[in-house]
C-alpha atoms as a PDB file:
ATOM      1  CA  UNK A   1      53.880 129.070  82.366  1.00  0.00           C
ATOM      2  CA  UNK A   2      51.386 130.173  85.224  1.00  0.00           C
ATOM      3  CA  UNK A   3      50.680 133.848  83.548  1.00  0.00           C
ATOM      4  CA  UNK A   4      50.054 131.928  80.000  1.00  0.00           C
ATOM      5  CA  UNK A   5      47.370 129.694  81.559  1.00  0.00           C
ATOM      6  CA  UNK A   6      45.527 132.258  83.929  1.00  0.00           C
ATOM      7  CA  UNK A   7      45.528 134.502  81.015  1.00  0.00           C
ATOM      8  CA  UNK A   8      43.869 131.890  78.614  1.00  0.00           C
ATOM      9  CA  UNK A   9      41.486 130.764  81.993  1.00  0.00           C
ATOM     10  CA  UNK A  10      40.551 134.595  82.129  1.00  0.00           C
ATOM     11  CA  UNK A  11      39.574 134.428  78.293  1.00  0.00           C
ATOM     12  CA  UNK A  12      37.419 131.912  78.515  1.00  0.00           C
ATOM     13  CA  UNK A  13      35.689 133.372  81.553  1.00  0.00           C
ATOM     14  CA  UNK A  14      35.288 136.599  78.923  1.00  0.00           C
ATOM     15  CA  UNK A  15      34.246 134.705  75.852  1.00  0.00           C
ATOM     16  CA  UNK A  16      31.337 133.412  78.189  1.00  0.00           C
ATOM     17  CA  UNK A  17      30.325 136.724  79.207  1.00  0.00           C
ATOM     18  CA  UNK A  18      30.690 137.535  75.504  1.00  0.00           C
ATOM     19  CA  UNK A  19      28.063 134.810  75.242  1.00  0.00           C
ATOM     20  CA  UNK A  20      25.616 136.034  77.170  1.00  0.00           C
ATOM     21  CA  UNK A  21      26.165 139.559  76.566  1.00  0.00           C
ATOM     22  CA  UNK A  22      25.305 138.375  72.811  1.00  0.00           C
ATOM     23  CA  UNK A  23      22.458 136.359  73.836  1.00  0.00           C
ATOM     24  CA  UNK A  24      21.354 139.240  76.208  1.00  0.00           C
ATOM     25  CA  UNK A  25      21.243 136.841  78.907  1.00  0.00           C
ATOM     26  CA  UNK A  26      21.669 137.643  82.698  1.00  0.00           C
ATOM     27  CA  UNK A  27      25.127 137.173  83.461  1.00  0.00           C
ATOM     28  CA  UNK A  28      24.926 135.518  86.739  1.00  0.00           C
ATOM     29  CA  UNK A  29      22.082 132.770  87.410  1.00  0.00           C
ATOM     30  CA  UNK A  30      21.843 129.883  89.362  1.00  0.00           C
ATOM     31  CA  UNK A  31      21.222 127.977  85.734  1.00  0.00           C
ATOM     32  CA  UNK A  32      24.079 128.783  84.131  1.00  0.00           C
ATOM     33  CA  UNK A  33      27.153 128.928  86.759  1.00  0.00           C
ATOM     34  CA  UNK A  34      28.496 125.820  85.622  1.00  0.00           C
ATOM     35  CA  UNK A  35      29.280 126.819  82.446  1.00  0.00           C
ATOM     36  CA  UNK A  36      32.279 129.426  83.597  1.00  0.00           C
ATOM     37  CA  UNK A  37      34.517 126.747  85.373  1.00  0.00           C
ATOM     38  CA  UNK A  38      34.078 124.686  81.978  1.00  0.00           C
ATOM     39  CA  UNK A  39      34.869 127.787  79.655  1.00  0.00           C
ATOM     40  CA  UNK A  40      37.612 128.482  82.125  1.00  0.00           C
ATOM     41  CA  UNK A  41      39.451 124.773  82.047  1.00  0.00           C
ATOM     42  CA  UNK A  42      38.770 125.146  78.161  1.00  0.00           C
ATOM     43  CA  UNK A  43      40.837 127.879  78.262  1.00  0.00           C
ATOM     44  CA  UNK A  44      43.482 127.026  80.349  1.00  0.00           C
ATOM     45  CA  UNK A  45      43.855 123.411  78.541  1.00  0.00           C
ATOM     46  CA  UNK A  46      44.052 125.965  75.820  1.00  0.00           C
ATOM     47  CA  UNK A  47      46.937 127.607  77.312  1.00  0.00           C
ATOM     48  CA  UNK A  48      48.867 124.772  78.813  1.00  0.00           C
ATOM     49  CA  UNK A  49      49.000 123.358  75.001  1.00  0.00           C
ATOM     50  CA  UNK A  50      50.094 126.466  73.634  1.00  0.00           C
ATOM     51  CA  UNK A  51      53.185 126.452  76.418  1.00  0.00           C
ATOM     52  CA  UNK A  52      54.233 122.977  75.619  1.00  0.00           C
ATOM     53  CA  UNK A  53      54.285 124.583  72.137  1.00  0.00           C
ATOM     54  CA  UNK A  54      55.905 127.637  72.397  1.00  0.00           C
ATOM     55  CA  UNK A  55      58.536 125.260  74.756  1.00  0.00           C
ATOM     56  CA  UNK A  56      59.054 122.412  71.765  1.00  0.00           C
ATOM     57  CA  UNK A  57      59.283 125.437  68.965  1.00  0.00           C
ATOM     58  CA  UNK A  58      62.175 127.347  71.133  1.00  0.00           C
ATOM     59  CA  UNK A  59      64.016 124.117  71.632  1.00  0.00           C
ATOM     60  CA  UNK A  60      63.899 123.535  67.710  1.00  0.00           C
ATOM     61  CA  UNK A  61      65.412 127.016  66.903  1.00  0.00           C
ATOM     62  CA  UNK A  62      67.753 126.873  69.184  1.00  0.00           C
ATOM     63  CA  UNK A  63      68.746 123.108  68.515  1.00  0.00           C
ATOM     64  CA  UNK A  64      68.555 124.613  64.118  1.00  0.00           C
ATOM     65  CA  UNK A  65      70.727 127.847  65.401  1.00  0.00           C
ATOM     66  CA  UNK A  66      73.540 125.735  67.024  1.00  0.00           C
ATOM     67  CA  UNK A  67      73.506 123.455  63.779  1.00  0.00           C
ATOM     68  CA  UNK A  68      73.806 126.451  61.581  1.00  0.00           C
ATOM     69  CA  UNK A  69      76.787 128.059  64.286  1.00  0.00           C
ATOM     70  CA  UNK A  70      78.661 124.586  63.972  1.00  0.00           C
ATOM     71  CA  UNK A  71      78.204 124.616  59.806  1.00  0.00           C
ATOM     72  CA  UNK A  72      79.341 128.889  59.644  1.00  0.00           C
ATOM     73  CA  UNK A  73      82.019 127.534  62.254  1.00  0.00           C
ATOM     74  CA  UNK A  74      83.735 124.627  59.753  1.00  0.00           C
ATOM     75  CA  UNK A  75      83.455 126.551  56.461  1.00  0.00           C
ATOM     76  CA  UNK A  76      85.426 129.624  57.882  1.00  0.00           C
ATOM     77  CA  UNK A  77      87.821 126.937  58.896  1.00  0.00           C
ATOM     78  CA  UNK A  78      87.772 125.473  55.543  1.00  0.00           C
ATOM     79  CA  UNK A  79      87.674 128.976  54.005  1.00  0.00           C
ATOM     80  CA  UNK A  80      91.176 130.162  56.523  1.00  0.00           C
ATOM     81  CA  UNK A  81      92.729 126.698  55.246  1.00  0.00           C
ATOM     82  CA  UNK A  82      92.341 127.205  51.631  1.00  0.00           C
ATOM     83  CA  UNK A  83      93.335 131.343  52.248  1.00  0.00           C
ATOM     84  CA  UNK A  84      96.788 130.055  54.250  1.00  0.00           C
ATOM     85  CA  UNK A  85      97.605 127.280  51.585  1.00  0.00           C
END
Protein backbone atom coordinates (compact mmCIF):
# COMPACT_ATOMS: atom_id res chain seq x y z
CA UNK A 1 0.00 0.00 0.00
CA UNK A 2 3.06 2.32 0.94
CA UNK A 3 4.79 1.98 -2.75
CA UNK A 4 1.14 2.83 -4.37
CA UNK A 5 0.90 6.08 -2.37
CA UNK A 6 4.63 7.38 -2.56
CA UNK A 7 4.39 6.63 -6.16
CA UNK A 8 1.13 8.73 -6.69
CA UNK A 9 2.85 11.53 -3.94
CA UNK A 10 5.92 11.49 -6.42
CA UNK A 11 3.44 12.23 -9.41
CA UNK A 12 2.04 14.95 -8.13
CA UNK A 13 5.36 16.45 -7.12
CA UNK A 14 6.10 15.87 -11.19
CA UNK A 15 2.84 17.15 -12.55
CA UNK A 16 3.84 20.43 -10.59
CA UNK A 17 7.11 20.65 -12.10
CA UNK A 18 5.24 19.86 -15.32
CA UNK A 19 3.44 23.06 -14.37
CA UNK A 20 5.97 25.24 -14.20
CA UNK A 21 8.11 23.80 -16.73
CA UNK A 22 4.90 24.68 -19.01
CA UNK A 23 4.50 28.00 -17.58
CA UNK A 24 8.35 28.50 -17.81
CA UNK A 25 8.35 29.38 -14.31
CA UNK A 26 11.36 29.01 -11.86
CA UNK A 27 11.00 25.83 -10.26
CA UNK A 28 11.94 26.65 -6.80
CA UNK A 29 10.76 30.13 -5.19
CA UNK A 30 9.93 31.20 -1.97
CA UNK A 31 6.24 32.04 -3.65
CA UNK A 32 5.36 28.98 -4.76
CA UNK A 33 6.73 26.14 -2.22
CA UNK A 34 3.48 25.55 -0.86
CA UNK A 35 2.03 24.34 -3.71
CA UNK A 36 4.27 20.86 -3.84
CA UNK A 37 3.11 19.48 -0.36
CA UNK A 38 -0.57 20.20 -1.73
CA UNK A 39 0.10 18.52 -5.25
CA UNK A 40 1.82 15.85 -3.24
CA UNK A 41 -1.26 14.99 -0.60
CA UNK A 42 -3.42 15.31 -3.91
CA UNK A 43 -1.63 12.64 -5.10
CA UNK A 44 -1.29 10.43 -2.44
CA UNK A 45 -5.21 10.86 -1.47
CA UNK A 46 -5.12 9.85 -5.07
CA UNK A 47 -3.36 6.75 -4.36
CA UNK A 48 -4.77 5.69 -1.06
CA UNK A 49 -8.33 5.67 -3.03
CA UNK A 50 -7.08 3.75 -5.76
CA UNK A 51 -5.73 0.95 -3.00
CA UNK A 52 -8.98 0.75 -1.22
CA UNK A 53 -10.08 0.08 -4.84
CA UNK A 54 -7.88 -2.23 -6.20
CA UNK A 55 -8.49 -4.03 -2.39
CA UNK A 56 -12.64 -4.01 -2.76
CA UNK A 57 -12.26 -5.17 -6.71
CA UNK A 58 -9.85 -8.30 -5.65
CA UNK A 59 -12.20 -9.24 -2.88
CA UNK A 60 -15.17 -9.24 -5.50
CA UNK A 61 -13.34 -11.62 -7.96
CA UNK A 62 -12.31 -13.70 -5.66
CA UNK A 63 -15.68 -13.76 -3.61
CA UNK A 64 -17.41 -14.23 -7.90
CA UNK A 65 -14.50 -17.06 -8.49
CA UNK A 66 -15.42 -19.14 -5.36
CA UNK A 67 -19.23 -18.75 -6.40
CA UNK A 68 -18.49 -19.93 -9.85
CA UNK A 69 -15.97 -23.04 -8.19
CA UNK A 70 -19.03 -24.00 -5.87
CA UNK A 71 -21.66 -23.83 -9.13
CA UNK A 72 -18.76 -26.01 -11.67
CA UNK A 73 -18.46 -28.09 -8.29
CA UNK A 74 -22.51 -29.18 -8.01
CA UNK A 75 -23.19 -29.60 -11.75
CA UNK A 76 -20.27 -32.18 -12.17
CA UNK A 77 -21.96 -33.76 -9.23
CA UNK A 78 -25.23 -33.56 -10.86
CA UNK A 79 -23.62 -34.44 -14.22
CA UNK A 80 -21.62 -37.96 -12.32
CA UNK A 81 -25.25 -38.68 -10.80
CA UNK A 82 -27.18 -38.66 -13.93
CA UNK A 83 -23.85 -40.61 -15.83
CA UNK A 84 -24.01 -43.50 -12.79
CA UNK A 85 -27.94 -43.77 -12.90
Amino acid sequence: MVHRVLFWSGFGVAVRFWQLGLEMRPFFTKGSLWAYPIFAGVGASFGYWLQGVDERQTAMLEERKQIILEKRARKAARDAEKAAA
